[in-house]
Structures are given as structure tokens and as C-alpha cells.
Protein backbone atom coordinates (compact mmCIF):
# COMPACT_ATOMS: atom_id res chain seq x y z
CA UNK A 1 225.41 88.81 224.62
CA UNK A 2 222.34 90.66 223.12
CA UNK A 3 221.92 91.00 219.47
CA UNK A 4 222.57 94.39 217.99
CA UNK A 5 219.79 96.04 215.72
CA UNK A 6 219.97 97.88 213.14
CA UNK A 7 220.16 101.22 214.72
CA UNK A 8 222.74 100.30 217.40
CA UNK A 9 224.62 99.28 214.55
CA UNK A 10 224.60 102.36 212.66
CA UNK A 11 225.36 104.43 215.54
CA UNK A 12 228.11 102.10 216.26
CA UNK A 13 229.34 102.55 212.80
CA UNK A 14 229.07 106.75 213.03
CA UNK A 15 230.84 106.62 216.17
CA UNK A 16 234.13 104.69 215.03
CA UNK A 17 233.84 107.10 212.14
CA UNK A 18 234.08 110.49 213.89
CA UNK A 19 236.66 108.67 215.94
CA UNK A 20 238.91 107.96 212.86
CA UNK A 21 237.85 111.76 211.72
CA UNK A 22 239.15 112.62 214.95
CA UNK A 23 242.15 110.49 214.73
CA UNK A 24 243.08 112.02 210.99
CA UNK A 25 242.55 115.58 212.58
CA UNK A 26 245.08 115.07 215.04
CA UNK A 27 247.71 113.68 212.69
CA UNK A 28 246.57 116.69 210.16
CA UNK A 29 247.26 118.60 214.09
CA UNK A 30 250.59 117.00 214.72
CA UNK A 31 251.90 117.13 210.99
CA UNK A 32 251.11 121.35 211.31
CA UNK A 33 252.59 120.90 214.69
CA UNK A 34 255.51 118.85 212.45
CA UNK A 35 255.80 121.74 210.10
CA UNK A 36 255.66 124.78 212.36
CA UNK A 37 258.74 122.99 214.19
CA UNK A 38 260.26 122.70 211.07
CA UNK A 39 259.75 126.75 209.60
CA UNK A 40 261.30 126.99 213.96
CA UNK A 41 264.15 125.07 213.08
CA UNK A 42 265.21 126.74 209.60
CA UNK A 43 264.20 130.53 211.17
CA UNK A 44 266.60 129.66 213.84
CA UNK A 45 269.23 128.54 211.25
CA UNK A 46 268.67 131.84 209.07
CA UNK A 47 269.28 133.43 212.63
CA UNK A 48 272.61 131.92 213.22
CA UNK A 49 273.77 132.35 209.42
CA UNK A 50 272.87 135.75 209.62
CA UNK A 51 275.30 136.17 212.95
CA UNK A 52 277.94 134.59 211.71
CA UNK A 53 277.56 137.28 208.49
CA UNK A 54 277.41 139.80 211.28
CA UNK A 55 280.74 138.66 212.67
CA UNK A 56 282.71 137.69 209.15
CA UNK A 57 281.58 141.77 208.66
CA UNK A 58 282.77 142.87 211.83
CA UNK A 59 286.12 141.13 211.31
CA UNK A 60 286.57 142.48 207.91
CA UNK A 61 285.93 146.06 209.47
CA UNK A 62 288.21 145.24 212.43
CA UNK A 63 290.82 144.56 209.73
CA UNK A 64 289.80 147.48 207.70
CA UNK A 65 290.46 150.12 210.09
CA UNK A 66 293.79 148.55 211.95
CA UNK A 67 295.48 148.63 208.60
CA UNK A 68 293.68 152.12 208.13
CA UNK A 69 295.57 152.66 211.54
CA UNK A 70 298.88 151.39 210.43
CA UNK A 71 298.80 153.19 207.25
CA UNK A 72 297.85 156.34 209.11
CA UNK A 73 300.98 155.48 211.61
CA UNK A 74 303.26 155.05 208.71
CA UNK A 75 302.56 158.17 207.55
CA UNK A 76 302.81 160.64 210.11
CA UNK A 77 306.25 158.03 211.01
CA UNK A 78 307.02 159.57 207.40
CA UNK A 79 306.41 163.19 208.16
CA UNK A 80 308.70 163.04 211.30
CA UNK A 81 311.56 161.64 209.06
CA UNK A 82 311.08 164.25 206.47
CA UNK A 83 310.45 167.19 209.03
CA UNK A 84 313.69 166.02 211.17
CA UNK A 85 315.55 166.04 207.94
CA UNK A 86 316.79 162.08 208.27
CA UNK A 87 317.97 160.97 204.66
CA UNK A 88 315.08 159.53 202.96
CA UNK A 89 314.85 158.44 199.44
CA UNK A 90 318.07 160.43 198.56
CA UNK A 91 317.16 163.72 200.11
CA UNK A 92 319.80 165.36 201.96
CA UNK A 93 319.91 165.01 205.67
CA UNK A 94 319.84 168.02 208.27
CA UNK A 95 323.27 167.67 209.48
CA UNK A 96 324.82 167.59 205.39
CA UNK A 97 322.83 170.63 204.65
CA UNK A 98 324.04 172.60 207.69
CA UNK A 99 326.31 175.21 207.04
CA UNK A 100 325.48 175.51 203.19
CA UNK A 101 322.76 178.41 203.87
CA UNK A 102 322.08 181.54 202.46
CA UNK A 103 325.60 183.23 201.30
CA UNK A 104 327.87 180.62 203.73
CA UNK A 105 331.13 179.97 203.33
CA UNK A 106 329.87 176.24 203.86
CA UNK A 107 331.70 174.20 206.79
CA UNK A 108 335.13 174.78 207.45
């Protein structure tokens, strides 16, 4: 083994020092690396929330308009009655009122 001089020492010394720098920079590389997965991760979970938001909506509109629909159905079930002349809510039916017209003698 030779002995080392000054300079050779030196250089020695730079080089293990850019190699550390080098080292730290790729840490500083993989912890950015590190945190860009991590901003991934939570964008992806802010996707997903947001979806399932999406789909608690929809549902509640689903809902929404089916009872919309069954009121709607109830209804017009309602007219019919009241246009047929079934007894509803104390109203006279069509076959009571028949024969009580205009200036009858009623039924017989």
C-alpha cells in the first residue's frame, strides 16, 4: 500500500462528500416521490367520497320522484273515484243520486 498525500486525500474527502450530497438528494427525491404518492392517495380518496355523494344524491332523487310518482298516482286514482261518483268522504254515490234530477219524481 502507497501512502496517500495530501491532495489524494482531499479529493478523497470531496468525493465521499458529493456522494453523501448525492445520497441526501435522493432521499430529498424519494421523500417528494413519498409525498406526491401521498397528495395520489388522498386525491383518489376525495374521488371516491365524492362518488359515493354522487350516489347517496342519486338515491335521494330516485326516492324523490317515485314518491312524486305515487303521489301523482294517488291522485289521478282520486279523480277517477270522484268522476265515477264512488262514495268518498261522505259524498253521495252515482247510483243514490240517480233518479233525484231536475223536477223527478225520485225512484219509485
Amino acid at each position: 500500500m502507497r501512502i496517500k498525500n495530501k491532495a489524494e486525500k482531499e479529493n478523497e474527502k470531496g468525493y465521499e462528500k458529493e456522494k453523501e450530497n448525492e445520497n441526501e438528494k435522493g432521499n430529498g427525491n424519494e421523500k417528494e416521490e413519498e409525498k406526491e404518492k401521498e397528495r395520489k392517495k388522498e386525491r383518489k380518496k376525495e374521488r371516491d367520497r365524492e362518488r359515493e355523494r354522487e350516489k347517496e344524491r342519486s338515491k335521494e332523487e330516485e326516492k324523490q320522484i317515485k314518491i312524486g310518482r305515487d303521489k301523482e298516482k294517488e291522485r289521478r286514482r282520486e279523480r277517477e273515484k270522484k268522476r265515477r261518483g264512488e262514495r268518498e268522504k261522505g259524498r253521495a254515490g252515482e247510483k243514490e243520486r240517480k233518479g233525484k234530477g231536475k223536477g223527478g219524481k225520485g225512484k219509485k
